[in-house]
C-alpha atoms as a PDB file:
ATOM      1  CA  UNK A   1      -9.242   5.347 -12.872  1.00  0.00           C
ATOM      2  CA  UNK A   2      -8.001   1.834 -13.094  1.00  0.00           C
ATOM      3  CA  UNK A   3      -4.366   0.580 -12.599  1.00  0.00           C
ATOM      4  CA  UNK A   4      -3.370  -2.602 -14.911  1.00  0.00           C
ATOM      5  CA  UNK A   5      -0.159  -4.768 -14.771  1.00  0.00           C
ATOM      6  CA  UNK A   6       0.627  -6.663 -18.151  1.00  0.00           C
ATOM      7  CA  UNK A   7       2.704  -9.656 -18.033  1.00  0.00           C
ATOM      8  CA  UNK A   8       5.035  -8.076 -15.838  1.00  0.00           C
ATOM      9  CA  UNK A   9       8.573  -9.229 -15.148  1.00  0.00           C
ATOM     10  CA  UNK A  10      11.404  -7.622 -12.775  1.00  0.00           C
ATOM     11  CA  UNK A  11      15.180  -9.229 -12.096  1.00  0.00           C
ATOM     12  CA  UNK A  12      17.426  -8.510  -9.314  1.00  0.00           C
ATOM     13  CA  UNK A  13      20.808  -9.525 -11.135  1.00  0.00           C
ATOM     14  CA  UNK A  14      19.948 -12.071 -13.108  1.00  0.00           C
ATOM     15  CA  UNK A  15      17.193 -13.542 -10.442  1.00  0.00           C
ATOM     16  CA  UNK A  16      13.708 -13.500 -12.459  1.00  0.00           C
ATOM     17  CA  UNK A  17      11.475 -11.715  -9.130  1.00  0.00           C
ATOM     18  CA  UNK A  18       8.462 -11.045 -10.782  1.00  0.00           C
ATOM     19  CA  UNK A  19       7.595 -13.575 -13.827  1.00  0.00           C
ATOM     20  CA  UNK A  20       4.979 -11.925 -15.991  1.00  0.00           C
ATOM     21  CA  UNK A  21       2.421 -11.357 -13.610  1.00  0.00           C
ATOM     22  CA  UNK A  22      -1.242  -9.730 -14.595  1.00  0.00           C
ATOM     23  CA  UNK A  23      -3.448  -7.938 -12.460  1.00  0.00           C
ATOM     24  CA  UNK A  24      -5.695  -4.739 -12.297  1.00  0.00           C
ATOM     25  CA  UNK A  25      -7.205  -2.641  -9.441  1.00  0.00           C
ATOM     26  CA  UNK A  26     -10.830  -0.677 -10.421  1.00  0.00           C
ATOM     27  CA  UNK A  27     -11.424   2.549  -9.378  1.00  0.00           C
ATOM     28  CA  UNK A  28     -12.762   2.181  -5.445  1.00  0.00           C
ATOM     29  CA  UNK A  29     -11.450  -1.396  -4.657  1.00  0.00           C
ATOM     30  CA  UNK A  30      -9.649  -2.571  -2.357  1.00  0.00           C
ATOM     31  CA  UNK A  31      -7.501  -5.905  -4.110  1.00  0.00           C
ATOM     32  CA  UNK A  32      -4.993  -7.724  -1.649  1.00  0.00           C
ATOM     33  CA  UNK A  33      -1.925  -9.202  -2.525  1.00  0.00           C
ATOM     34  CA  UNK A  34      -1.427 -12.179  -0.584  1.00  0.00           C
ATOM     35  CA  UNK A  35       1.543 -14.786  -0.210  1.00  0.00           C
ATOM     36  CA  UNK A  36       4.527 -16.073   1.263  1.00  0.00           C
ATOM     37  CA  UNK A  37       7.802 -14.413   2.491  1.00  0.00           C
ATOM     38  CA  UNK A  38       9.532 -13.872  -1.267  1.00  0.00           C
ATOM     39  CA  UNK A  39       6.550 -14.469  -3.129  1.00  0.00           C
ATOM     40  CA  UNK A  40       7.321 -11.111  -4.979  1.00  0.00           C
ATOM     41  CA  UNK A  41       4.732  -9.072  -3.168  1.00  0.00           C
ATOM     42  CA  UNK A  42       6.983  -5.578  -2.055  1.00  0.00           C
ATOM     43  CA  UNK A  43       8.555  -5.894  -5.560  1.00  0.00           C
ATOM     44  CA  UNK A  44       5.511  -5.731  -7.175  1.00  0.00           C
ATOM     45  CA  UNK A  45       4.594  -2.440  -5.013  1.00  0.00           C
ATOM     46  CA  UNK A  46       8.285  -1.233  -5.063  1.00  0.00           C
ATOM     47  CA  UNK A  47       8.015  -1.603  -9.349  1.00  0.00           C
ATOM     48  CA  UNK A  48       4.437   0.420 -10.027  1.00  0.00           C
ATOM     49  CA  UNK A  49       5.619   2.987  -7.477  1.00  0.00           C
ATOM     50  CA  UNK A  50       8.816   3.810  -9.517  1.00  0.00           C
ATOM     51  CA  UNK A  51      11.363   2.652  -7.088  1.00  0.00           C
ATOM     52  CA  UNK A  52      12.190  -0.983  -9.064  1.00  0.00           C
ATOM     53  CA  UNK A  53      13.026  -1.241 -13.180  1.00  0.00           C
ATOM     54  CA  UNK A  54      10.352  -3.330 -15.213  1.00  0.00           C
ATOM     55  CA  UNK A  55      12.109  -5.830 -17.097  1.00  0.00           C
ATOM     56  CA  UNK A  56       9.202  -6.414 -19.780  1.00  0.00           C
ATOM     57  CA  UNK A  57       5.780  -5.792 -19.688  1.00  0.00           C
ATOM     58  CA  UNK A  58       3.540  -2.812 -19.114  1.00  0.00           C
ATOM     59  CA  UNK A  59       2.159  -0.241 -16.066  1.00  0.00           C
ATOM     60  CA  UNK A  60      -1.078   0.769 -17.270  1.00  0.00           C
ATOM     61  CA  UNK A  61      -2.672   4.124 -14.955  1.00  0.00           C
ATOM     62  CA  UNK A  62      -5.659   5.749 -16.026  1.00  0.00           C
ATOM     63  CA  UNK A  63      -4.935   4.875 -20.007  1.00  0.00           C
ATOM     64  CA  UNK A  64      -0.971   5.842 -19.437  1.00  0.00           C
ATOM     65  CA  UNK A  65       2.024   3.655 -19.930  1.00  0.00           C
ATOM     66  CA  UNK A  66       3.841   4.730 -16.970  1.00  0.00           C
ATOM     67  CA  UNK A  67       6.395   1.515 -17.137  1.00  0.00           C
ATOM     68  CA  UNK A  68       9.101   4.581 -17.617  1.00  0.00           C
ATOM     69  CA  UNK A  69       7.988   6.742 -15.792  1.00  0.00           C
ATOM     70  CA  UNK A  70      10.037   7.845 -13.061  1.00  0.00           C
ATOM     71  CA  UNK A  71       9.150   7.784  -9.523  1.00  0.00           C
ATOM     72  CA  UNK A  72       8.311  11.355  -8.232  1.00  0.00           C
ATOM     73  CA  UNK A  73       6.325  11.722 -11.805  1.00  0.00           C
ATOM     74  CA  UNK A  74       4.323   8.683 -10.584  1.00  0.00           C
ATOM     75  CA  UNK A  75       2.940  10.673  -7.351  1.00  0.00           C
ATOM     76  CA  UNK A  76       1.938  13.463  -9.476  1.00  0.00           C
ATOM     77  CA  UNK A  77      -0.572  11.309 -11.475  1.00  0.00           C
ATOM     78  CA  UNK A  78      -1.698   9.831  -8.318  1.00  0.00           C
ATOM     79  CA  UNK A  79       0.317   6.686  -6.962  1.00  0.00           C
ATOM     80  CA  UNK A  80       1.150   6.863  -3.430  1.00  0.00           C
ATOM     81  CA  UNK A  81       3.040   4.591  -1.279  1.00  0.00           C
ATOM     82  CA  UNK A  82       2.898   3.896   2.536  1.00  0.00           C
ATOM     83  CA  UNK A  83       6.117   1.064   2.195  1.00  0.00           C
ATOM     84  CA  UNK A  84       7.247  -1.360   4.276  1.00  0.00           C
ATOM     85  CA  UNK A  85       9.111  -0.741   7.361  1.00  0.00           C
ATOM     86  CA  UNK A  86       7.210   2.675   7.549  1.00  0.00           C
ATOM     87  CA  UNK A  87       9.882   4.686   6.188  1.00  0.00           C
ATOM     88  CA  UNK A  88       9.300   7.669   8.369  1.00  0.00           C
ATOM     89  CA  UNK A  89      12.247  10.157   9.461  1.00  0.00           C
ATOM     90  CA  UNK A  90      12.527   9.240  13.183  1.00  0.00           C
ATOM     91  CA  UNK A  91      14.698  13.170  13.818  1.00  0.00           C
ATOM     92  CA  UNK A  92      11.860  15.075  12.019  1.00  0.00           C
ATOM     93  CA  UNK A  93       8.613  15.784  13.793  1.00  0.00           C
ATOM     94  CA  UNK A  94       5.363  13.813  12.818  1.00  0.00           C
ATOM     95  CA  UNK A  95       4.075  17.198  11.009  1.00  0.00           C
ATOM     96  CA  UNK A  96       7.179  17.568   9.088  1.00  0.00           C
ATOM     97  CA  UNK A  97       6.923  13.633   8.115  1.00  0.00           C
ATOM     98  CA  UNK A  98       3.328  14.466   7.051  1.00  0.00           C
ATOM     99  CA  UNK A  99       4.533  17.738   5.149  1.00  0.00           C
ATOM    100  CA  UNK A 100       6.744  15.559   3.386  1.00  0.00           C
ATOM    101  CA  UNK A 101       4.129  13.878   1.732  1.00  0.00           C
ATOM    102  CA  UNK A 102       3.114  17.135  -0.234  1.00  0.00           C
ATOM    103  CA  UNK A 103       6.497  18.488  -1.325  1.00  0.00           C
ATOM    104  CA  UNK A 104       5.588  17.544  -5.054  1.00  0.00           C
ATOM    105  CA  UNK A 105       2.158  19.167  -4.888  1.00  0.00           C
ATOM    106  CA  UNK A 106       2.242  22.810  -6.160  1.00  0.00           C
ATOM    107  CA  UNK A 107      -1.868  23.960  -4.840  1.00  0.00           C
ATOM    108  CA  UNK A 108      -2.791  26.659  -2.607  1.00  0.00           C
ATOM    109  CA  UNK A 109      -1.298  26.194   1.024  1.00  0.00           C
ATOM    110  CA  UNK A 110      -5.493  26.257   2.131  1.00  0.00           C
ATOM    111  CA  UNK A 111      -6.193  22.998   0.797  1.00  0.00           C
ATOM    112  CA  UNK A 112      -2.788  21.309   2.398  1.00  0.00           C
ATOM    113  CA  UNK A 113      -4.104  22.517   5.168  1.00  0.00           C
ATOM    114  CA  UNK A 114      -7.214  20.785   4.733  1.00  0.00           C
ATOM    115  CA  UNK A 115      -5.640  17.592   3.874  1.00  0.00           C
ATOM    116  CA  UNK A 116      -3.348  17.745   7.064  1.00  0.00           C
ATOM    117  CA  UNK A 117      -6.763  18.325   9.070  1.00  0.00           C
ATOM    118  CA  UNK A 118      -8.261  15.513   6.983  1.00  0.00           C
ATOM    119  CA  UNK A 119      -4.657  12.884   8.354  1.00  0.00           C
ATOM    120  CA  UNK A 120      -5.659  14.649  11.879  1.00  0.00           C
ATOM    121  CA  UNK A 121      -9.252  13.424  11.774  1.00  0.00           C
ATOM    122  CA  UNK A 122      -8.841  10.045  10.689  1.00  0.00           C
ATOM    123  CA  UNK A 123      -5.351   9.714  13.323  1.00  0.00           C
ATOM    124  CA  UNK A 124      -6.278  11.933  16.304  1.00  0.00           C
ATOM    125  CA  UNK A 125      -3.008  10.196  17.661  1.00  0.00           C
ATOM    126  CA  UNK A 126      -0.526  11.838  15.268  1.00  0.00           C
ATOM    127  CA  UNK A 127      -2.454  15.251  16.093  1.00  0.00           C
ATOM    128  CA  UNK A 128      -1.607  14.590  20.018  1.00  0.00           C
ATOM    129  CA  UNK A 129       2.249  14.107  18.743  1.00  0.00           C
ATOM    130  CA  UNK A 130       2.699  16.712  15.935  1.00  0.00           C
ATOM    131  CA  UNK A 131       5.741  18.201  17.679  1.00  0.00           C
ATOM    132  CA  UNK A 132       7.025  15.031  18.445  1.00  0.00           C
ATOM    133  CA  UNK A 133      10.316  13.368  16.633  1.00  0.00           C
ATOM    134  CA  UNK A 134       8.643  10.466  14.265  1.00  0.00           C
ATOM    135  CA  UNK A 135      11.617   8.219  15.708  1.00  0.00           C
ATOM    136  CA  UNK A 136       9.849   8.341  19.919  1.00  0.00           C
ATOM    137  CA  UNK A 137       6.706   7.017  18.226  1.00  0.00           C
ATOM    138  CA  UNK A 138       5.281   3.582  18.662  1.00  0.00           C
ATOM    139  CA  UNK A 139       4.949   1.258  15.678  1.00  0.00           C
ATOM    140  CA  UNK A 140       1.236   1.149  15.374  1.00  0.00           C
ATOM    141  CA  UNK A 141       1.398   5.405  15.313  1.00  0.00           C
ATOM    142  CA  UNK A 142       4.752   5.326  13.033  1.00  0.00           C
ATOM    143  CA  UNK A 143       2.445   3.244  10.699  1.00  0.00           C
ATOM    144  CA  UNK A 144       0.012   5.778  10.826  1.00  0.00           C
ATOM    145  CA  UNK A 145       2.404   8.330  10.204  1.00  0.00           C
ATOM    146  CA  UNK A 146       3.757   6.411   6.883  1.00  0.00           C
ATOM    147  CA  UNK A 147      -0.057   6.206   5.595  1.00  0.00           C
ATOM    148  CA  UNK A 148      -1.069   9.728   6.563  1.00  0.00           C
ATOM    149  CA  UNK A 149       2.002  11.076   4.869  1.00  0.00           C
ATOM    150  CA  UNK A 150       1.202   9.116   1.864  1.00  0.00           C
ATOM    151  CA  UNK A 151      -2.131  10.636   2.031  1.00  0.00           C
ATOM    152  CA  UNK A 152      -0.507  14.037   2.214  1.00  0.00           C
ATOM    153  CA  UNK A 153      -0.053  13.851  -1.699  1.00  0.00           C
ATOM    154  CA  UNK A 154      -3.644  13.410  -2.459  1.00  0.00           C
ATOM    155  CA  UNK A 155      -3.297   9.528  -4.349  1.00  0.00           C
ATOM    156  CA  UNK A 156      -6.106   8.127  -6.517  1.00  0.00           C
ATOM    157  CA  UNK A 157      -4.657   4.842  -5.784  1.00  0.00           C
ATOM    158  CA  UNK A 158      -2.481   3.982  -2.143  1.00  0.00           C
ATOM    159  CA  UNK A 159      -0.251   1.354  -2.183  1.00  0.00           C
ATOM    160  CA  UNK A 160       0.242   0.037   1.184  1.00  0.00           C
ATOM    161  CA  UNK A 161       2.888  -2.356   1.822  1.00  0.00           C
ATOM    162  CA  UNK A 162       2.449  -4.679   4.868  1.00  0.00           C
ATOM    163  CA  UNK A 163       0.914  -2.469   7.097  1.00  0.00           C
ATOM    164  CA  UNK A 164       0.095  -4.853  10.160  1.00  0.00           C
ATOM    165  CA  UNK A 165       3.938  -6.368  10.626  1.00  0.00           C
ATOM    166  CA  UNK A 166       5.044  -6.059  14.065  1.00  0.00           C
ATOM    167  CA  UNK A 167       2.160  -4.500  15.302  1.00  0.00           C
ATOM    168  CA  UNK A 168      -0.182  -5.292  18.627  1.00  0.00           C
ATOM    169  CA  UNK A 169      -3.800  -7.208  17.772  1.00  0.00           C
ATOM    170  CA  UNK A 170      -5.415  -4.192  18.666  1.00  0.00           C
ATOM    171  CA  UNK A 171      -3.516  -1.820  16.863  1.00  0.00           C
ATOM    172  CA  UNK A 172      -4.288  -4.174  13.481  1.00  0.00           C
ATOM    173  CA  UNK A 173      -7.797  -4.143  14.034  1.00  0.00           C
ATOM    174  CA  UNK A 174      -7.318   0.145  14.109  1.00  0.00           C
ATOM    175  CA  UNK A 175      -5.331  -0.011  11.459  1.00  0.00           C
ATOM    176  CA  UNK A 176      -7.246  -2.231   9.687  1.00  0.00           C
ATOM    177  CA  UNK A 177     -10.944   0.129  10.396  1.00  0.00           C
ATOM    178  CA  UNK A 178      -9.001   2.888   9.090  1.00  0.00           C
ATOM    179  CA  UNK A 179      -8.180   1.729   5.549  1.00  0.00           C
ATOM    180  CA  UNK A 180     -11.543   0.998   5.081  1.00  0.00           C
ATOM    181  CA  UNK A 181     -12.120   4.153   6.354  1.00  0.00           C
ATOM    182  CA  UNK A 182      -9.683   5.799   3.985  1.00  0.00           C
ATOM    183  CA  UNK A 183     -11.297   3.556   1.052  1.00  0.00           C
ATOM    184  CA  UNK A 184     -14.882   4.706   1.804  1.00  0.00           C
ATOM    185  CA  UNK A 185     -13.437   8.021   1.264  1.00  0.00           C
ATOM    186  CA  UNK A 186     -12.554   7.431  -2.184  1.00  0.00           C
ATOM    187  CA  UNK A 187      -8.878   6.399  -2.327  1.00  0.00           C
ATOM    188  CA  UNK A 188      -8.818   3.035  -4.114  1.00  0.00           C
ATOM    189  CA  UNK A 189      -6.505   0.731  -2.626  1.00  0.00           C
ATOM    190  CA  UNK A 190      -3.507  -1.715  -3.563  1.00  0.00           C
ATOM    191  CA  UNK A 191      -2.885  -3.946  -0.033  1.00  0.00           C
ATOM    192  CA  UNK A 192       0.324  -6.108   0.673  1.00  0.00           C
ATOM    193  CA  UNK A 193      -0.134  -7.900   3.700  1.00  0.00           C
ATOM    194  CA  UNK A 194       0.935 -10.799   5.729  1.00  0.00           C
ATOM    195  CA  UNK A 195      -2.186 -10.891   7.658  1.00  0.00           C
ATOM    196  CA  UNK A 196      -4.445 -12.872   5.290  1.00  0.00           C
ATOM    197  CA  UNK A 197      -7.289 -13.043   7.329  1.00  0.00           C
ATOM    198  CA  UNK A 198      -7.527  -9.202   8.138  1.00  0.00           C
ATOM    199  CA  UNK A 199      -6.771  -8.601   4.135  1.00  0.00           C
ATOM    200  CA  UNK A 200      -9.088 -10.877   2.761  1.00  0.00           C
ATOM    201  CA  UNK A 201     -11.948  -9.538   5.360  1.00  0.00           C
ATOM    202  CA  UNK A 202     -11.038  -6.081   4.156  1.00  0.00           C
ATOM    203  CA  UNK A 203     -10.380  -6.702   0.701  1.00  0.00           C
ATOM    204  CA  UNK A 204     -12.984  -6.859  -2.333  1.00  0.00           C
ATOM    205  CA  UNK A 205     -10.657  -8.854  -4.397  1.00  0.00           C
ATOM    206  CA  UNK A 206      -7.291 -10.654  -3.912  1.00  0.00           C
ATOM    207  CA  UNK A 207      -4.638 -12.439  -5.779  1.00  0.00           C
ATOM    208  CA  UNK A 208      -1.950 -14.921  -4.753  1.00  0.00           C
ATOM    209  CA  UNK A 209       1.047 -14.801  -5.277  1.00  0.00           C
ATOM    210  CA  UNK A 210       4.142 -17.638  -5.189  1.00  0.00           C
ATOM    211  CA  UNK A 211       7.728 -17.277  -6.596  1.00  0.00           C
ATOM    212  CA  UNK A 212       6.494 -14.374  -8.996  1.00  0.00           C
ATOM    213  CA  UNK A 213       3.471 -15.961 -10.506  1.00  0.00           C
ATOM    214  CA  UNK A 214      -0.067 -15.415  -9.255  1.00  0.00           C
ATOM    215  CA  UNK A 215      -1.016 -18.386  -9.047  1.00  0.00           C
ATOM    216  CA  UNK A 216      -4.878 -17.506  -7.547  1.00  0.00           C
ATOM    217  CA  UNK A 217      -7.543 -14.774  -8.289  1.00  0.00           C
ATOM    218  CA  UNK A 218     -10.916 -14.555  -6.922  1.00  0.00           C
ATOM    219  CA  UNK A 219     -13.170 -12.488  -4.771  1.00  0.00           C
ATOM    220  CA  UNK A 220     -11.781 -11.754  -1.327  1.00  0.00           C
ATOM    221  CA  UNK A 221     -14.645 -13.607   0.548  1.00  0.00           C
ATOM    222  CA  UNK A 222     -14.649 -16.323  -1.860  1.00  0.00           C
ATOM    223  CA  UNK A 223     -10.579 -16.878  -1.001  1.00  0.00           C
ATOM    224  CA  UNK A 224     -11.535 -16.501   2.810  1.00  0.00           C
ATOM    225  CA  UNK A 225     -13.954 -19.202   2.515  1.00  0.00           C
ATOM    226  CA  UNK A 226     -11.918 -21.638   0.112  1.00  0.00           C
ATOM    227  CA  UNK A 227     -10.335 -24.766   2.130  1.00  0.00           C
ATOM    228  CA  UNK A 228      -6.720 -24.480   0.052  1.00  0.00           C
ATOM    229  CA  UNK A 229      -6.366 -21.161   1.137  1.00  0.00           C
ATOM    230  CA  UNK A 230      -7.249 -21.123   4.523  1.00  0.00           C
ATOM    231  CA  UNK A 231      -5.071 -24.193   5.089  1.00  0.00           C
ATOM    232  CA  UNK A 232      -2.013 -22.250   3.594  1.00  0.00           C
ATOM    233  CA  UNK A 233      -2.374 -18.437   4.647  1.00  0.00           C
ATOM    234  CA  UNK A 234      -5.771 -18.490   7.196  1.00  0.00           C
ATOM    235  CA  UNK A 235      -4.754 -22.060   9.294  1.00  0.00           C
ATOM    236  CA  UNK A 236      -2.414 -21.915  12.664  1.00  0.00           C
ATOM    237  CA  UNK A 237       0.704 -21.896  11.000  1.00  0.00           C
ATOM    238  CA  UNK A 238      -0.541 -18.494   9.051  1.00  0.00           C
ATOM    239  CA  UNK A 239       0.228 -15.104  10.565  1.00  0.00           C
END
């Protein structure tokens, strides 16, 4: 399994968001995207999920052009998105938000139920709360809820977009242990995040990104350690 972007470009209007970016993601890595407010990062999520056009350029996922590909088609082959803001349904309950997450998936109702033990295990919070409306939740367990539905559909590859924002320091250091968690289990991972330092720490490889161009690729620990980075995204005016 690998996941490839080709020169990749994406418009709002006639804005150029994305300006023929390339990047891949190896089967069992976790690669960060890091960068400023409008450096193109949720567009780049929001356009290999489905949910943005490409303009030019390819989608590569496991050997397929999936550029054209719409969305829902995209979680069958195994892209799965925990986006921004959560997303949850705050009137459902947290099991029908997780349930959610399968409604594509057409296997025996034994191994859903497996899977749903599987969310339970690594969120023993959302188990506490599964009759509970997603909308009483805190934020750190409404982000858990987002990423365990997500997981609901069984992805090769998540795609988790700013997980961290708003969130307590403990709660980001949970959150944090359990995508690592999640990654040891064999779900490569595709990380948007604010939080440089907790990416880059998490991360085996990373790429920066500024007004739609990476402008930076390295190893995670390598970016941690370099003195351009950590004065832009790790110093005391980074978040």
């Amino acid at each position: 399994m690998r996941l490839e972007v080709k020169d990749l470009r994406v418009h709002y209007g006639k804005i150029e968001a994305i300006k023929g970016i390339s990047f891949y993601v190896n089967q069992g890595e976790i690669v960060s995207l890091i960068g400023a407010n409008g450096a193109g990062k949720t567009t780049t999520l929001k356009t290999i999920s489905g949910l943005r056009n490409v303009s030019s350029g390819q989608i590569i996922f496991d050997g397929q052009d999936i550029s054209k590909v719409p969305a829902h088609e995209r979680v069958d082959l195994g892209i799965s998105q925990a986006p921004e803001g959560r997303g949850i349904f705050p009137g459902m309950t947290v099991l029908e938000n997780l349930e959610i997450g399968k409604f594509n998936r057409k296997d025996r109702k034994i191994e859903m139920a497996e899977d749903l033990e599987k969310v339970y295990t690594l969120f023993p919070r959302l188990k506490e709360r599964t009759s509970q409306a997603g909308g009483t939740l805190s934020g750190g367990e409404q982000q858990m809820l987002a990423i365990g539905r997500a997981l609901m559909a069984r992805p090769k590859v998540l795609l988790l977009d700013e997980p961290s924002m708003g969130l307590a320091p403990q709660m980001i250091a949970n959150i944090f242990r359990i995508i690592t968690q999640i990654n040891k289990q064999g779900v490569t991972i595709l990380l948007v995040e604010q939080n440089a330092q907790q990416a880059l720490q998490r991360a085996d490889r990373a790429y920066i990104l500024e007004t739609g161009n990476v402008v930076k690729e390295a190893k995670a620990s390598d970016l941690l350690n370099d003195p351009a980075v950590r004065e832009a995204y790790l110093g005391t005016g980074a978040h």
